[in-house]
Structures are given as structure tokens and as C-alpha cells.
Protein backbone atom coordinates (compact mmCIF):
# COMPACT_ATOMS: atom_id res chain seq x y z
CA UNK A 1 23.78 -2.60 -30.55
CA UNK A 2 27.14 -4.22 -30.46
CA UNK A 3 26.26 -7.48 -32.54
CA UNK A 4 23.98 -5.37 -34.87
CA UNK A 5 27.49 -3.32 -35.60
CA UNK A 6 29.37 -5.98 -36.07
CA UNK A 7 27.16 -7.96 -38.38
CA UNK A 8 25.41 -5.16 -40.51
CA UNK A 9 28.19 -2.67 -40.84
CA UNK A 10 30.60 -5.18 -43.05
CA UNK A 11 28.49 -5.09 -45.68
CA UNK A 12 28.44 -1.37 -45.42
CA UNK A 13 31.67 -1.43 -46.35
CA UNK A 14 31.61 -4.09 -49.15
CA UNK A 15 28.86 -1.47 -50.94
CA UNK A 16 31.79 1.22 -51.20
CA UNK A 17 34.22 -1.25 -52.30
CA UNK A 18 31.46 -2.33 -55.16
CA UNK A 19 30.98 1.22 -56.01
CA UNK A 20 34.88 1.75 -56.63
CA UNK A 21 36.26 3.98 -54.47
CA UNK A 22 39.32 2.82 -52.93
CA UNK A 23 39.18 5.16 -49.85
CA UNK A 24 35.52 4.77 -48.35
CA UNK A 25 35.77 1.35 -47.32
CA UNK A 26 37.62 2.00 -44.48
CA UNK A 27 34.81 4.17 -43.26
CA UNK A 28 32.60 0.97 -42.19
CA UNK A 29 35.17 -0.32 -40.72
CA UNK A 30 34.64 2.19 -37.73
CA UNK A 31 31.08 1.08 -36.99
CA UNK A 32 32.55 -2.62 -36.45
CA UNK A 33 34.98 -1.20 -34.45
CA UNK A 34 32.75 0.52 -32.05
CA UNK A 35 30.55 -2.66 -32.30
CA UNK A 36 33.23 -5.10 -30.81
CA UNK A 37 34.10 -1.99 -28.28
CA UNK A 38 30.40 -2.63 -27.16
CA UNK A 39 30.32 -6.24 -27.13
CA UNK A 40 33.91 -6.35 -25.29
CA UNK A 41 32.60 -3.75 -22.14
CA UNK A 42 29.12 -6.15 -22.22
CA UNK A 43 31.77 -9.33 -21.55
CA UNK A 44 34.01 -7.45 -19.28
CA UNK A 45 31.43 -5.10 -17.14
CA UNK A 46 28.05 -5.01 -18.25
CA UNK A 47 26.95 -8.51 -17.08
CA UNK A 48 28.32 -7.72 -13.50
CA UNK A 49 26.41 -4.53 -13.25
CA UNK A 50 23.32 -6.24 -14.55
CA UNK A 51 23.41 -8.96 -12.08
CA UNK A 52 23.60 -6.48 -9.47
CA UNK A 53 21.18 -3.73 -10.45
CA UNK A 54 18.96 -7.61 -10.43
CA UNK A 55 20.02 -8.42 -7.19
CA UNK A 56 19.04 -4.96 -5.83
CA UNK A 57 15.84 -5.21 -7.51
CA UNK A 58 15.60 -8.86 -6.27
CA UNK A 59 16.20 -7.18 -2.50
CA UNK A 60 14.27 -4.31 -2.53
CA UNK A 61 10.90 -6.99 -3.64
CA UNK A 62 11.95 -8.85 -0.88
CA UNK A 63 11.74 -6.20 1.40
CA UNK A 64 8.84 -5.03 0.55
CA UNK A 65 6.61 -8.25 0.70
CA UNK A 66 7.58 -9.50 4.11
CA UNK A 67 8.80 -6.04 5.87
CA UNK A 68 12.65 -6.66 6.47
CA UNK A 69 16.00 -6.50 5.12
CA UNK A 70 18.18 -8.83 3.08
């Protein structure tokens, strides 16, 4: 979602600025905004709770196959 926001949304905001209006463009610049919010929280906390919701998973597999805890 973040990249998509960041890459699509831009040209969202060039079609307002082609159609003339000197106040819409501003509008896409929210959805690139929110974009880089998502991509900056992925960087910053998303991979660490993905490598332990793995990790847990990864456990949990283990546990199950031979019978005992990690």
C-alpha cells in the first residue's frame, strides 16, 4: 500500500494541475503523504513484528513435530 501511494498518487495530482485548477493539486498530495507514513512504520516497526510473529510461527512448528519447547 505504501509504495503504491507514493508512486500512483503523483500523477493524481499532475491530472488536476492539467485540468487548471490551482487548488486541487494539493489534494494528491495527501495520499503520498499517508504512503511514506506507511512505508516509514514498515522501516521502523513492521519488519520487527514480522520477524517475530515468524519466529513464533517458526516455534510453535517446532513444537509440534518433535513434542517440546523452544
Amino acid at each position: 500500500m505504501g509504495i503504491s501511494s507514493l508512486l500512483r498518487k503523483p500523477v493524481l495530482s499532475g491530472a488536476f494541475v492539467g485540468a487548471g485548477n490551482s487548488d486541487v493539486p494539493w489534494y494528491g498530495l495527501i495520499p503520498v503523504g499517508i504512503g511514506l507514513a506507511n512505508l516509514i512504520y514498515y522501516f521502523l516497526v513492521g519488519k520487527k513484528e514480522a520477524e517475530m510473529i515468524e519466529d513464533e510461527m517458526r516455534a510453535r512448528l517446532t513444537e509440534s513435530r518433535t513434542g517440546r519447547r523452544i
